[in-house]
PDB file of N, CA and C in Angstrom:
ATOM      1  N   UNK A   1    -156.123 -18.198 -69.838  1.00  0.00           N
ATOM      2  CA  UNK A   1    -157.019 -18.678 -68.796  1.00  0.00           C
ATOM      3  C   UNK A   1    -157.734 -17.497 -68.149  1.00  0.00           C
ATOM      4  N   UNK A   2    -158.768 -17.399 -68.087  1.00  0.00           N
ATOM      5  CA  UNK A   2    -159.831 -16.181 -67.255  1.00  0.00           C
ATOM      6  C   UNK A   2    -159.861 -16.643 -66.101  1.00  0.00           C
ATOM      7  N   UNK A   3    -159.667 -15.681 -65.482  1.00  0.00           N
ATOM      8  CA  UNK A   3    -159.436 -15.470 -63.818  1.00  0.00           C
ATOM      9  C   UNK A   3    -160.499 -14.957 -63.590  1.00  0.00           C
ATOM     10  N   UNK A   4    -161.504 -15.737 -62.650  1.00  0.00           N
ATOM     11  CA  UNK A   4    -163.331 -15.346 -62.449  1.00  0.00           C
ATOM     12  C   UNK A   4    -163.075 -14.873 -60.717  1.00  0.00           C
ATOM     13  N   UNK A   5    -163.895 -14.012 -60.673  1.00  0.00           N
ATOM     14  CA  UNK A   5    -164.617 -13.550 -59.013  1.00  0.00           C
ATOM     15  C   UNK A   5    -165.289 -13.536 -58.836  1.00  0.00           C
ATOM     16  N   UNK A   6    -165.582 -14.549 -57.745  1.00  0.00           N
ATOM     17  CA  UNK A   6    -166.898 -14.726 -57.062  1.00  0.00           C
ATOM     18  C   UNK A   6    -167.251 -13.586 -56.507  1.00  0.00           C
ATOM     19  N   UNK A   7    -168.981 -13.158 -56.271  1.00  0.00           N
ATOM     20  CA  UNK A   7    -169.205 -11.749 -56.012  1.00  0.00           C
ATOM     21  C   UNK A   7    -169.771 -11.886 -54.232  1.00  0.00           C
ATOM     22  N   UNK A   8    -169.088 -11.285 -53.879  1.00  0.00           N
ATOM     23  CA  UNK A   8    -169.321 -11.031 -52.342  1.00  0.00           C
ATOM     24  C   UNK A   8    -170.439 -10.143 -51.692  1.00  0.00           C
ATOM     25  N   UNK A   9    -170.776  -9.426 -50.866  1.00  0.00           N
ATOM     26  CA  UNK A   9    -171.765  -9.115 -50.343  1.00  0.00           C
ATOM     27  C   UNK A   9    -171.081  -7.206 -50.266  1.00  0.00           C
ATOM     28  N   UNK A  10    -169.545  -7.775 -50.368  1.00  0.00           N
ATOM     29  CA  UNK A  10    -169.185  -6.903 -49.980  1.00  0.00           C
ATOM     30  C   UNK A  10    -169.013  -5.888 -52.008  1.00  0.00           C
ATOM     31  N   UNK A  11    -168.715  -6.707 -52.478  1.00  0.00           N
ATOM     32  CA  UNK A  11    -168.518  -6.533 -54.135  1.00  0.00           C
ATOM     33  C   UNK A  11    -170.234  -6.242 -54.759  1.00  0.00           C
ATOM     34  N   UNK A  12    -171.146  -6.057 -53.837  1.00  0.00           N
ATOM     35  CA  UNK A  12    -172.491  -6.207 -54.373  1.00  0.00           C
ATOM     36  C   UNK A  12    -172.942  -4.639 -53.654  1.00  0.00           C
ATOM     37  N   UNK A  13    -172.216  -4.072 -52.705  1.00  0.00           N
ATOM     38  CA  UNK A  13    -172.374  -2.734 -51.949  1.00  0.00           C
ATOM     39  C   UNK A  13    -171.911  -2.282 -52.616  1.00  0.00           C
ATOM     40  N   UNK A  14    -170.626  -2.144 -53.143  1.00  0.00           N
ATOM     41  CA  UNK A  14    -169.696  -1.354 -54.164  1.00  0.00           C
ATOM     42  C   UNK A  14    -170.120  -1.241 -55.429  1.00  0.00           C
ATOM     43  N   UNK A  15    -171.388  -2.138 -56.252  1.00  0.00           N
ATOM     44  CA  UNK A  15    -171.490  -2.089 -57.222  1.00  0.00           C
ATOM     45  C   UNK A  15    -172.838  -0.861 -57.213  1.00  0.00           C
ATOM     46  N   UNK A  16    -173.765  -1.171 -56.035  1.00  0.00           N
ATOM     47  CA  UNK A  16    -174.732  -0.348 -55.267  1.00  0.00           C
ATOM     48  C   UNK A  16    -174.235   0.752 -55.459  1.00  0.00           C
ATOM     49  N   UNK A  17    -173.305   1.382 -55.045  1.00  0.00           N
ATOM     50  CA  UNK A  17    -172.671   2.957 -54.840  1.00  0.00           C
ATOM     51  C   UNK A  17    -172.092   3.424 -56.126  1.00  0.00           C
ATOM     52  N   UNK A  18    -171.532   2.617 -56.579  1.00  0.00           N
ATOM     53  CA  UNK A  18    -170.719   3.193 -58.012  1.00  0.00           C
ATOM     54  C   UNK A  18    -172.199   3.299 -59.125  1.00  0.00           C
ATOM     55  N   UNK A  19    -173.404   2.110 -58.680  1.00  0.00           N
ATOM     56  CA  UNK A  19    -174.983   2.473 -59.787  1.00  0.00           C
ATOM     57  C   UNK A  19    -175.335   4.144 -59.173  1.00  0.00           C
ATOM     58  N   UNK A  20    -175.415   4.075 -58.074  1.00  0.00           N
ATOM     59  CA  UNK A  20    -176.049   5.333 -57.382  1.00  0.00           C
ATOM     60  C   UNK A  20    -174.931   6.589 -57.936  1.00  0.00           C
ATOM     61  N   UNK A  21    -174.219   6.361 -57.860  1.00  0.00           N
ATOM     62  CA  UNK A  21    -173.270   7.403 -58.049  1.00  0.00           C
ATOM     63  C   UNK A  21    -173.125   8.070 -59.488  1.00  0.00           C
ATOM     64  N   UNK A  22    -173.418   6.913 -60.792  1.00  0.00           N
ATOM     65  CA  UNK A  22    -173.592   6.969 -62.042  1.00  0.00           C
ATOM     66  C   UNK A  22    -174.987   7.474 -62.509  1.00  0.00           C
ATOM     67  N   UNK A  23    -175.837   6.825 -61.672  1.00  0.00           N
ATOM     68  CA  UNK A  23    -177.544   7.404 -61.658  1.00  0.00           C
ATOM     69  C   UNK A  23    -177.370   8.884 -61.844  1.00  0.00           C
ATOM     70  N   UNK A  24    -176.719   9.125 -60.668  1.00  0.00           N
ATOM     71  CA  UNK A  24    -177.058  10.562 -60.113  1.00  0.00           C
ATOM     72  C   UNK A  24    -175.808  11.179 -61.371  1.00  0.00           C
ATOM     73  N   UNK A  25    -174.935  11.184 -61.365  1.00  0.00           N
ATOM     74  CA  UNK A  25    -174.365  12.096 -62.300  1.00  0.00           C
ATOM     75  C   UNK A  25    -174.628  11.875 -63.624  1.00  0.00           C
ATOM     76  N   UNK A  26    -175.408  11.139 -64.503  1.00  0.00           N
ATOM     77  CA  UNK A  26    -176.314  10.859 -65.960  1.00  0.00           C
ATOM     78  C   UNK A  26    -177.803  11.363 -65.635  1.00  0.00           C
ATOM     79  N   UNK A  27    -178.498  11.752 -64.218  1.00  0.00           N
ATOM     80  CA  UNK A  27    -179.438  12.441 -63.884  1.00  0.00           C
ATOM     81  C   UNK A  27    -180.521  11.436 -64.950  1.00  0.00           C
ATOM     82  N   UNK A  28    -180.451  10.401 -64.184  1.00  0.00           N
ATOM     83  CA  UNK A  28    -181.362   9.259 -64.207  1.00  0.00           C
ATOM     84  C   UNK A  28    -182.281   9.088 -63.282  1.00  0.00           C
ATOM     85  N   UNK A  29    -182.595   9.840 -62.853  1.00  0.00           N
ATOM     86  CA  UNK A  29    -183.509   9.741 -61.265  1.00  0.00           C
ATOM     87  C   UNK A  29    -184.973   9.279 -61.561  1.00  0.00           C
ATOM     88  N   UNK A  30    -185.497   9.594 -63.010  1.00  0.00           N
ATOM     89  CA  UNK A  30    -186.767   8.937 -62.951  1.00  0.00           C
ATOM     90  C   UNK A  30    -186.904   7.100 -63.468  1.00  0.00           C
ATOM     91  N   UNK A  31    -185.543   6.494 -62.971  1.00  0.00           N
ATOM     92  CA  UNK A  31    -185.545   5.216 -63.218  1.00  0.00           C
ATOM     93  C   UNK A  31    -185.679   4.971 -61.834  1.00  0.00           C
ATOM     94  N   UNK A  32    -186.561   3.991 -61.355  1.00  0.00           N
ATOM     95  CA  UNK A  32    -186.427   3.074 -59.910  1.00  0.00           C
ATOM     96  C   UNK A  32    -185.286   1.366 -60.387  1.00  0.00           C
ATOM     97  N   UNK A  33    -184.294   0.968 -59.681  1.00  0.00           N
ATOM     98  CA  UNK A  33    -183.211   0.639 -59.780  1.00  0.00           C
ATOM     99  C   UNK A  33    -182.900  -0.344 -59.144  1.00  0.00           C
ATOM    100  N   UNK A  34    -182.178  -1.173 -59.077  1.00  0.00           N
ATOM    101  CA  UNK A  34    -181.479  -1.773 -57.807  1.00  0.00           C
ATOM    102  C   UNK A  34    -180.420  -2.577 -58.333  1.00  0.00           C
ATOM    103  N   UNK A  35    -179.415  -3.831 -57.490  1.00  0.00           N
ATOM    104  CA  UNK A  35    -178.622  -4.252 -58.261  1.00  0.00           C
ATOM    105  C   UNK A  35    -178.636  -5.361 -57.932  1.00  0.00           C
ATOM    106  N   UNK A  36    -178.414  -6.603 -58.206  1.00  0.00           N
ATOM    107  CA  UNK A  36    -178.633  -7.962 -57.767  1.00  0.00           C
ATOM    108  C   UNK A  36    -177.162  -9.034 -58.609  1.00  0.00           C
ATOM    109  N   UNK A  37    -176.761 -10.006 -57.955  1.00  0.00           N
ATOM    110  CA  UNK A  37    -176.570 -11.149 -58.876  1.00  0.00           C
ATOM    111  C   UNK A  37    -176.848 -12.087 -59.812  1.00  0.00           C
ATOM    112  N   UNK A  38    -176.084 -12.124 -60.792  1.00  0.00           N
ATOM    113  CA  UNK A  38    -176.780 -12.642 -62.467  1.00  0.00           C
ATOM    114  C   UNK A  38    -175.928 -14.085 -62.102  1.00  0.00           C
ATOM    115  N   UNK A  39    -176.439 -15.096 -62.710  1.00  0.00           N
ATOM    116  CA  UNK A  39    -175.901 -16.423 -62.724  1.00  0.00           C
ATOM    117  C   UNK A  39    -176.108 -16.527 -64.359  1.00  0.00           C
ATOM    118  N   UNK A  40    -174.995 -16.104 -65.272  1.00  0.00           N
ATOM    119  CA  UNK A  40    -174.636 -15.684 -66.596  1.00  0.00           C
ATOM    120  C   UNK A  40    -173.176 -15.880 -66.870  1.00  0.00           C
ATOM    121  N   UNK A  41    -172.848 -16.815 -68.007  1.00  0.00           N
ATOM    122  CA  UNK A  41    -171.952 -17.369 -68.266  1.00  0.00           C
ATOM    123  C   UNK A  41    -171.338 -16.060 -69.631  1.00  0.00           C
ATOM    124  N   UNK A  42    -170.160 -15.903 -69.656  1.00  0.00           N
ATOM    125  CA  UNK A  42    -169.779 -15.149 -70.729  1.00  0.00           C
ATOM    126  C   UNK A  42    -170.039 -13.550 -70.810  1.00  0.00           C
ATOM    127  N   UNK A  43    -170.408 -12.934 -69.207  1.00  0.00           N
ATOM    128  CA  UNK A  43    -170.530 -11.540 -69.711  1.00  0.00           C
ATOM    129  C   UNK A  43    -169.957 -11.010 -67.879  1.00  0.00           C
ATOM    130  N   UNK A  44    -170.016  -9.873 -67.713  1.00  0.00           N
ATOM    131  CA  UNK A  44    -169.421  -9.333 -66.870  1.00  0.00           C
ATOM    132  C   UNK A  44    -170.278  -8.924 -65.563  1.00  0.00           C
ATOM    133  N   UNK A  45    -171.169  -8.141 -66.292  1.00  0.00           N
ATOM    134  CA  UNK A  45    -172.464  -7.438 -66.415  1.00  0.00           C
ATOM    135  C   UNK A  45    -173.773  -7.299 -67.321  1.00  0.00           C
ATOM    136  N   UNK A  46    -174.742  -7.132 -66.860  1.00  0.00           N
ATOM    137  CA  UNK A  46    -175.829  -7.291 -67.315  1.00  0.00           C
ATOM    138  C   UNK A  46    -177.030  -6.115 -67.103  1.00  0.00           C
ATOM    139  N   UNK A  47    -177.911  -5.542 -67.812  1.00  0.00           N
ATOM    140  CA  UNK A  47    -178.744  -4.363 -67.413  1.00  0.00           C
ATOM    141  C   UNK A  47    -179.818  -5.524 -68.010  1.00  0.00           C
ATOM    142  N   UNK A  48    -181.129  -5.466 -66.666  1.00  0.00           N
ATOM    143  CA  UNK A  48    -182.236  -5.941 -67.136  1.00  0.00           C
ATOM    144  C   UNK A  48    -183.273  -4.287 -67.490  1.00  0.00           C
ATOM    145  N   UNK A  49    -183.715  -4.323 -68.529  1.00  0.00           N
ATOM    146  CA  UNK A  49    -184.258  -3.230 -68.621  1.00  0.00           C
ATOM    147  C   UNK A  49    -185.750  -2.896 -68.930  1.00  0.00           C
ATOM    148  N   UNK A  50    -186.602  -1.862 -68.200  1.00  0.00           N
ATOM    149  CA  UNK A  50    -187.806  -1.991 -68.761  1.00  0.00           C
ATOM    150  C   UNK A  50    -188.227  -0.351 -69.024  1.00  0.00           C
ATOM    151  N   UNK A  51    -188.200   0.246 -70.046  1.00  0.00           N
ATOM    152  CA  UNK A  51    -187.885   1.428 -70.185  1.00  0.00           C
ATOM    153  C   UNK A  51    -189.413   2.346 -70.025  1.00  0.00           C
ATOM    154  N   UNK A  52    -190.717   0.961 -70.549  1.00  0.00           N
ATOM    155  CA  UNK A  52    -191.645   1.788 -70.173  1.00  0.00           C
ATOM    156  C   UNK A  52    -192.176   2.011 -68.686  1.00  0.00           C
ATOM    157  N   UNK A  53    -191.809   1.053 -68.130  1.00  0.00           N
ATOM    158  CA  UNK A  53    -192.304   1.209 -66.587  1.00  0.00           C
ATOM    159  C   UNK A  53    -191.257   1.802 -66.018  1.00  0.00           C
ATOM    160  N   UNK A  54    -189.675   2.538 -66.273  1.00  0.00           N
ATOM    161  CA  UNK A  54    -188.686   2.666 -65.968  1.00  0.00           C
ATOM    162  C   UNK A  54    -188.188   2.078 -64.922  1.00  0.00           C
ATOM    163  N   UNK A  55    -187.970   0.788 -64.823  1.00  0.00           N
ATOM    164  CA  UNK A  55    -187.782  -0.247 -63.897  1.00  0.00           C
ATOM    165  C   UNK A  55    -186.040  -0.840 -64.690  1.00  0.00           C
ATOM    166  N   UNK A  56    -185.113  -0.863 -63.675  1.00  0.00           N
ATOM    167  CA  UNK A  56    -183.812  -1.360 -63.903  1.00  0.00           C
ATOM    168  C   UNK A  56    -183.295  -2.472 -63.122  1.00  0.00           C
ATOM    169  N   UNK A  57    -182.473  -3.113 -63.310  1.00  0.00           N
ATOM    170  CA  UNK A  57    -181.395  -4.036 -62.320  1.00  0.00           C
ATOM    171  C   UNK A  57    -180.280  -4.081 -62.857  1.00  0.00           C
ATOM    172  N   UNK A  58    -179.438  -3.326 -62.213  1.00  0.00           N
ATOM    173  CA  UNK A  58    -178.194  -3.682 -63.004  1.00  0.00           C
ATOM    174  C   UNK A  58    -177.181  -4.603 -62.153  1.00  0.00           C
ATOM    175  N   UNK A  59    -177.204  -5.816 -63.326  1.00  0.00           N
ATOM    176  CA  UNK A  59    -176.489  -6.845 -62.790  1.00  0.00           C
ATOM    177  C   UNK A  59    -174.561  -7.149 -62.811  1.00  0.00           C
ATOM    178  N   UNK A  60    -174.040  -8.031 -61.531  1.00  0.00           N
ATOM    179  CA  UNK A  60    -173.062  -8.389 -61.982  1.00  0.00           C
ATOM    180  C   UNK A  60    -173.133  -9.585 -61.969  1.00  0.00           C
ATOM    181  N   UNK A  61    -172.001 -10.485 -62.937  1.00  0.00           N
ATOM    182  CA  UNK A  61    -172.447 -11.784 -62.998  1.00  0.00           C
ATOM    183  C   UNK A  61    -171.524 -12.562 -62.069  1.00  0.00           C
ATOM    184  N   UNK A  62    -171.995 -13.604 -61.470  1.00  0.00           N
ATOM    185  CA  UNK A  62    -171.055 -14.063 -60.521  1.00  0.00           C
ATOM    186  C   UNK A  62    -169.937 -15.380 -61.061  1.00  0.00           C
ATOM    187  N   UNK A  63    -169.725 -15.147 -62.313  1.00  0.00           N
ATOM    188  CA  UNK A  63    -168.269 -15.594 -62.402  1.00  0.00           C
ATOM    189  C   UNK A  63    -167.751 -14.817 -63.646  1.00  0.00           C
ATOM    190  N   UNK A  64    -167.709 -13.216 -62.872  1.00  0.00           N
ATOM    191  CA  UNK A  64    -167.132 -12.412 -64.163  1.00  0.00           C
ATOM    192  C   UNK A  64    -165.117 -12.087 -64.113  1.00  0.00           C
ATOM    193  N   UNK A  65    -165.146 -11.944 -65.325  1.00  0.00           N
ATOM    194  CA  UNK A  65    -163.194 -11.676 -64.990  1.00  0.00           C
ATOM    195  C   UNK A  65    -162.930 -10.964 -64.229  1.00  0.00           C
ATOM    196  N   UNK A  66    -162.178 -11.218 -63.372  1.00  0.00           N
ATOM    197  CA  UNK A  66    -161.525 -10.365 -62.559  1.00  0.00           C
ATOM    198  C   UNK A  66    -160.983  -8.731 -62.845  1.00  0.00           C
ATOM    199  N   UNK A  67    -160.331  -8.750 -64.214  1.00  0.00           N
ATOM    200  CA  UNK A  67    -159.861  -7.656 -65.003  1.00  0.00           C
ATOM    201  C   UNK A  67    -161.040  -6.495 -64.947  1.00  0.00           C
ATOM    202  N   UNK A  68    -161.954  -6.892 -65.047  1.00  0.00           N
ATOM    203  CA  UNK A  68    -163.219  -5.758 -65.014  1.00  0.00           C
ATOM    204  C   UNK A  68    -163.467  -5.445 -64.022  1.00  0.00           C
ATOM    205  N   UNK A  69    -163.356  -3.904 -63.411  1.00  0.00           N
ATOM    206  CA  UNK A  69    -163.849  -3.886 -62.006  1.00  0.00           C
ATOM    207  C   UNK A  69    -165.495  -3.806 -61.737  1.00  0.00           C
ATOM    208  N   UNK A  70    -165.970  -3.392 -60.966  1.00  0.00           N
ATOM    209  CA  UNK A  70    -167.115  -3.285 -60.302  1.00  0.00           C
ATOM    210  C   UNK A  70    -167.279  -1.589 -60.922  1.00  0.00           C
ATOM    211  N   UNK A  71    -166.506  -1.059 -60.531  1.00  0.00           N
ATOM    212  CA  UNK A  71    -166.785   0.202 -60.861  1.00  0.00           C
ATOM    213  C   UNK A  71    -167.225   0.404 -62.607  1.00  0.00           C
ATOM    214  N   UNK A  72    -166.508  -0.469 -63.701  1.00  0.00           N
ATOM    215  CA  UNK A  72    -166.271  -0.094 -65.107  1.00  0.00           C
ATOM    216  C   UNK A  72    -168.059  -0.837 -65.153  1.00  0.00           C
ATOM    217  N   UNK A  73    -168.032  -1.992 -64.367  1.00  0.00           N
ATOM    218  CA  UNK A  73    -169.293  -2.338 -64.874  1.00  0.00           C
ATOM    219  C   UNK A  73    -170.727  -1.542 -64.655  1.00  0.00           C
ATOM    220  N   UNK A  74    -170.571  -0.708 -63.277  1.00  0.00           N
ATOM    221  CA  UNK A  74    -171.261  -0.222 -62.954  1.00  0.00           C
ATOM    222  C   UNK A  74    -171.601   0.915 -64.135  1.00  0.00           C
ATOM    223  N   UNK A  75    -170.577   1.646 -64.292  1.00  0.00           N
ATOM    224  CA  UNK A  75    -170.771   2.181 -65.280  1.00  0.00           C
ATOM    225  C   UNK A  75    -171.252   2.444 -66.636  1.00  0.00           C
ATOM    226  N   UNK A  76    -170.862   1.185 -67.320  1.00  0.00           N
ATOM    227  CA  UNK A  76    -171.314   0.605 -68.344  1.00  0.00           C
ATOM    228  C   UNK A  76    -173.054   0.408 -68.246  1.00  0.00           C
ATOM    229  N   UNK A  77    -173.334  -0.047 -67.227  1.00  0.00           N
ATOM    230  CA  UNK A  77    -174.848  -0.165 -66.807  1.00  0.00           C
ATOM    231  C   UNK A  77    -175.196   0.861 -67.261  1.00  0.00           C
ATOM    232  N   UNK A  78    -175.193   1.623 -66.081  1.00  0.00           N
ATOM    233  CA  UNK A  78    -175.921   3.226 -65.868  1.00  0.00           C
ATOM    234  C   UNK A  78    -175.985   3.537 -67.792  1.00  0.00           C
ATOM    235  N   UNK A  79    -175.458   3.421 -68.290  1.00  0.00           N
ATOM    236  CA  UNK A  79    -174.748   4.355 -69.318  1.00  0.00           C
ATOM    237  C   UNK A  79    -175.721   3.290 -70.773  1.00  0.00           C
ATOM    238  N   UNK A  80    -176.530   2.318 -70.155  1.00  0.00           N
ATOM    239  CA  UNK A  80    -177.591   1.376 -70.697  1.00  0.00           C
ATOM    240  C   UNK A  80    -178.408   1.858 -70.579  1.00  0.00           C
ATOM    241  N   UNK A  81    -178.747   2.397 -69.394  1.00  0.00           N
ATOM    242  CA  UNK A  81    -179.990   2.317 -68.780  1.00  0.00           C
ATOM    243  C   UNK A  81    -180.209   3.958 -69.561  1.00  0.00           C
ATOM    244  N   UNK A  82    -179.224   4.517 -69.508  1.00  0.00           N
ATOM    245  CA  UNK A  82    -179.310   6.220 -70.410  1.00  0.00           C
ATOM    246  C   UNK A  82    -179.824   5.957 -71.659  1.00  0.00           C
ATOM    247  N   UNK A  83    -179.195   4.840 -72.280  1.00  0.00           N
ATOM    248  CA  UNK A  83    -179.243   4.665 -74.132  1.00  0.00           C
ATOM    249  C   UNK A  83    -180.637   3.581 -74.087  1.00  0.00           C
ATOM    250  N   UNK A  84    -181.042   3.333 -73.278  1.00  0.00           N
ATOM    251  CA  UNK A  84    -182.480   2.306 -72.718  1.00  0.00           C
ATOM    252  C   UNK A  84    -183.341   2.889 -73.987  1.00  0.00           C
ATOM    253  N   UNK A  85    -184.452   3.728 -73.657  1.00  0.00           N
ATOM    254  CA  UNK A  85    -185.145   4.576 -74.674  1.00  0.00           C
ATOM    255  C   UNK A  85    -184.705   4.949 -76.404  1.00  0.00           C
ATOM    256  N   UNK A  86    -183.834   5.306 -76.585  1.00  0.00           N
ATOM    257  CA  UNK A  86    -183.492   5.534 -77.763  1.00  0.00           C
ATOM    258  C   UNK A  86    -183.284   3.531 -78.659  1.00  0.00           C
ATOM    259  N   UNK A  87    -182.817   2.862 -77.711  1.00  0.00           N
ATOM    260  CA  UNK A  87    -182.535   1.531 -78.197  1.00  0.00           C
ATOM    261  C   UNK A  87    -184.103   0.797 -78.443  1.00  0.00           C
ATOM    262  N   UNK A  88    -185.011   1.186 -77.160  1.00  0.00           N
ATOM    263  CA  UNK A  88    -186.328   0.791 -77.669  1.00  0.00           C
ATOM    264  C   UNK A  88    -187.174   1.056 -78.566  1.00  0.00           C
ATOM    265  N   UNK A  89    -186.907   2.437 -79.021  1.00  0.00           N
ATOM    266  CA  UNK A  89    -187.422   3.014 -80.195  1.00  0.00           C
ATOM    267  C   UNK A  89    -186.868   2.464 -81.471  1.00  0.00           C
ATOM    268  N   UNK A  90    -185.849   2.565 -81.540  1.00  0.00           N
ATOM    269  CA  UNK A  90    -185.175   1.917 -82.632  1.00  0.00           C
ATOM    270  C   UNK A  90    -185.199   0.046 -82.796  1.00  0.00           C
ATOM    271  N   UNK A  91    -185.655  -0.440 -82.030  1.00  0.00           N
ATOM    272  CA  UNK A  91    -185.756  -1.858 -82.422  1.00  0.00           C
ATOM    273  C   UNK A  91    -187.431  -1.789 -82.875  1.00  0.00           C
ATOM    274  N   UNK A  92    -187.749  -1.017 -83.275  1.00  0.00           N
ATOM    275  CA  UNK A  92    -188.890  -0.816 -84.154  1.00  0.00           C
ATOM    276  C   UNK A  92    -188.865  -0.751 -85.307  1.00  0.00           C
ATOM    277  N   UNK A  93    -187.393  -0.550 -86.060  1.00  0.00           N
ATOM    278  CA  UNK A  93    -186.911  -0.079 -87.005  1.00  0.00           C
ATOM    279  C   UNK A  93    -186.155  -1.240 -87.253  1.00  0.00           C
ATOM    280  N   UNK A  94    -184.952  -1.806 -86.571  1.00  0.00           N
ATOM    281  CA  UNK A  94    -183.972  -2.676 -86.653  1.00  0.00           C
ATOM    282  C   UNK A  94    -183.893  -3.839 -86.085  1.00  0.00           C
ATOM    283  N   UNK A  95    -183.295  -4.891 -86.548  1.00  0.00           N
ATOM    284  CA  UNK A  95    -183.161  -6.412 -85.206  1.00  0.00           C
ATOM    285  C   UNK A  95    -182.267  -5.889 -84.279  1.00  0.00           C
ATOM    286  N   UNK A  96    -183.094  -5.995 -83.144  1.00  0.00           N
ATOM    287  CA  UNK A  96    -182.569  -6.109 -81.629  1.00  0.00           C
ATOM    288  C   UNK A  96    -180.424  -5.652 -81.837  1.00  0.00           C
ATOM    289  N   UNK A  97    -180.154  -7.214 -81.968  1.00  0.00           N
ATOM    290  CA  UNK A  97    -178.712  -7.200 -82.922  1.00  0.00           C
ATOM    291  C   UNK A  97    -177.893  -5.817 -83.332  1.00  0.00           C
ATOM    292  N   UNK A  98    -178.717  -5.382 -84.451  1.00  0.00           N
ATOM    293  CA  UNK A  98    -177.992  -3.838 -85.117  1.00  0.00           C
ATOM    294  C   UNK A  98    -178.019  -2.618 -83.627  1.00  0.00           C
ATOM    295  N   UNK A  99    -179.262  -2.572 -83.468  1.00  0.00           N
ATOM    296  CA  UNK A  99    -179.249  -1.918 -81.916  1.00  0.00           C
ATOM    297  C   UNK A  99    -178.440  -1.606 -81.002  1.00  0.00           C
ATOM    298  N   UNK A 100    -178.219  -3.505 -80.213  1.00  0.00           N
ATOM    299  CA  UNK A 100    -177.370  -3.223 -79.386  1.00  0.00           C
ATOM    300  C   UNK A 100    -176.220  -3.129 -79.645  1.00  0.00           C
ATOM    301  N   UNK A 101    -175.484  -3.575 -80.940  1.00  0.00           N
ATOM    302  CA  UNK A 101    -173.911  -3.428 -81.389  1.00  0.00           C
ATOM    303  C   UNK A 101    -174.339  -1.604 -81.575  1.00  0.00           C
ATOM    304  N   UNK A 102    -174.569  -0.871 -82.237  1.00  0.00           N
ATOM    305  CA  UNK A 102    -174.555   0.959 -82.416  1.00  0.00           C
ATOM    306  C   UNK A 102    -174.622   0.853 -81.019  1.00  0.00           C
ATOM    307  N   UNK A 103    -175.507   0.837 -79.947  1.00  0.00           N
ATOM    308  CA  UNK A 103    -175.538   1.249 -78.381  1.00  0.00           C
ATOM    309  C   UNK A 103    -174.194   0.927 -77.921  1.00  0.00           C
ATOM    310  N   UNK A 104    -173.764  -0.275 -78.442  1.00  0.00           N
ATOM    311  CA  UNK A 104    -172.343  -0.364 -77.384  1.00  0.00           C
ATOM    312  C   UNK A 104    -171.461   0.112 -78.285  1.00  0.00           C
ATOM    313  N   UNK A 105    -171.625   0.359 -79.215  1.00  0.00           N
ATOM    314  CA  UNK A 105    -170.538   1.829 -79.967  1.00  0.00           C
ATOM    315  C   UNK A 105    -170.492   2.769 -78.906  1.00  0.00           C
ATOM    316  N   UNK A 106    -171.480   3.462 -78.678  1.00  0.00           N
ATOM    317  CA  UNK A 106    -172.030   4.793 -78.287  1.00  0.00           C
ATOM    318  C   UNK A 106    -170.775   4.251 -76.661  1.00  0.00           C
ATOM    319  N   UNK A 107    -171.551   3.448 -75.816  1.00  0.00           N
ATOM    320  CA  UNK A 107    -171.152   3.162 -74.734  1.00  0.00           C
ATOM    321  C   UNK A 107    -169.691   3.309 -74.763  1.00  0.00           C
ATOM    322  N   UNK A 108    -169.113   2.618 -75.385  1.00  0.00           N
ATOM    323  CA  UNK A 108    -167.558   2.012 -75.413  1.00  0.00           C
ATOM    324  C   UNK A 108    -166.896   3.467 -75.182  1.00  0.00           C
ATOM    325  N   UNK A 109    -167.482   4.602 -76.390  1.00  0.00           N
ATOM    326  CA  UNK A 109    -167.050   5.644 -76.334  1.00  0.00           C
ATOM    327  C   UNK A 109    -166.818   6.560 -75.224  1.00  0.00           C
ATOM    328  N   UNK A 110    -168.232   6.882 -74.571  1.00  0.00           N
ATOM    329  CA  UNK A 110    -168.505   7.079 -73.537  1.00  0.00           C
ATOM    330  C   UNK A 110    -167.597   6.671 -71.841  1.00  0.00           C
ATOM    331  N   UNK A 111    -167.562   5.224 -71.925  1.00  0.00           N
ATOM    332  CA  UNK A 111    -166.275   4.676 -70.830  1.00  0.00           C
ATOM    333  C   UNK A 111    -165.037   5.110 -70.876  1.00  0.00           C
ATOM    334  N   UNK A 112    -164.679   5.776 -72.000  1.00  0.00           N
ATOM    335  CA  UNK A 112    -163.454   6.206 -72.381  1.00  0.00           C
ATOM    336  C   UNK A 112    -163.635   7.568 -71.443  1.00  0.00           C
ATOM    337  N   UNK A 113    -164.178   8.529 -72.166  1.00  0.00           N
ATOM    338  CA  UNK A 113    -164.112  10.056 -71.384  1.00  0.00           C
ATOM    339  C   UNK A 113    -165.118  10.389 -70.146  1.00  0.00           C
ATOM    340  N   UNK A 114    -165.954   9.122 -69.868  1.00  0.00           N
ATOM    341  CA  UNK A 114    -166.453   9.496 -68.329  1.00  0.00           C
ATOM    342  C   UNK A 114    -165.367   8.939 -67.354  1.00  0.00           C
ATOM    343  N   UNK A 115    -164.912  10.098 -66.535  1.00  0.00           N
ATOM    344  CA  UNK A 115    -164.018   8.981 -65.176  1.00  0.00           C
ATOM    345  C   UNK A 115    -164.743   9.371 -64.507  1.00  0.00           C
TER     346      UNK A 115
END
């Protein structure tokens, strides 16, 4: 049974600080950003992305598992929004699909040795 959390106001500041905090140490600064609530069934988190206007939102979804914190998701974002460009280039080449499974290779890896 998945144990869901509703996202609070207070769980939506924390996700704010842990994006800002990931921004700044991946030295993402020429992305403009913010973070909002996703009404998305089946995922945790979400990066809306627009790499040529460098425009972001990185979302949490409001009935994500509990098991995932705010912080891992935040992370995971930021760490999208890094692999953003290289993924757009390459779906020039590949379906969308092949893309984002190699990107969340890359990512998965990455969550491991960033604390």
């Amino acid at each position: 049974m998945k144990v869901q959390a509703k996202v609070s106001d207070e769980d939506l500041e924390i996700l704010r600080k842990q994006s800002e905090y990931w921004i700044t140490k991946l030295g993402l600064f020429d992305w403009d950003w913010r973070v909002m609530v996703l009404n998305k069934e089946g995922a945790n988190g979400h990066a809306v992305l627009i790499p040529t206007t460098r425009k972001a939102i990185i979302c949490v979804c409001d009935d994500r598992e509990k098991i995932v914190t705010l912080e891992e998701i935040a992370k995971h974002e930021c760490l999208e929004i890094l692999l953003a460009d290289i993924g757009s280039l390459m779906k020039s080449f590949y379906s969308d699909d092949v893309v984002d499974d190699e990107i969340h290779k890359v990512i998965n890896r990455l969550m491991v040795v960033l604390k």
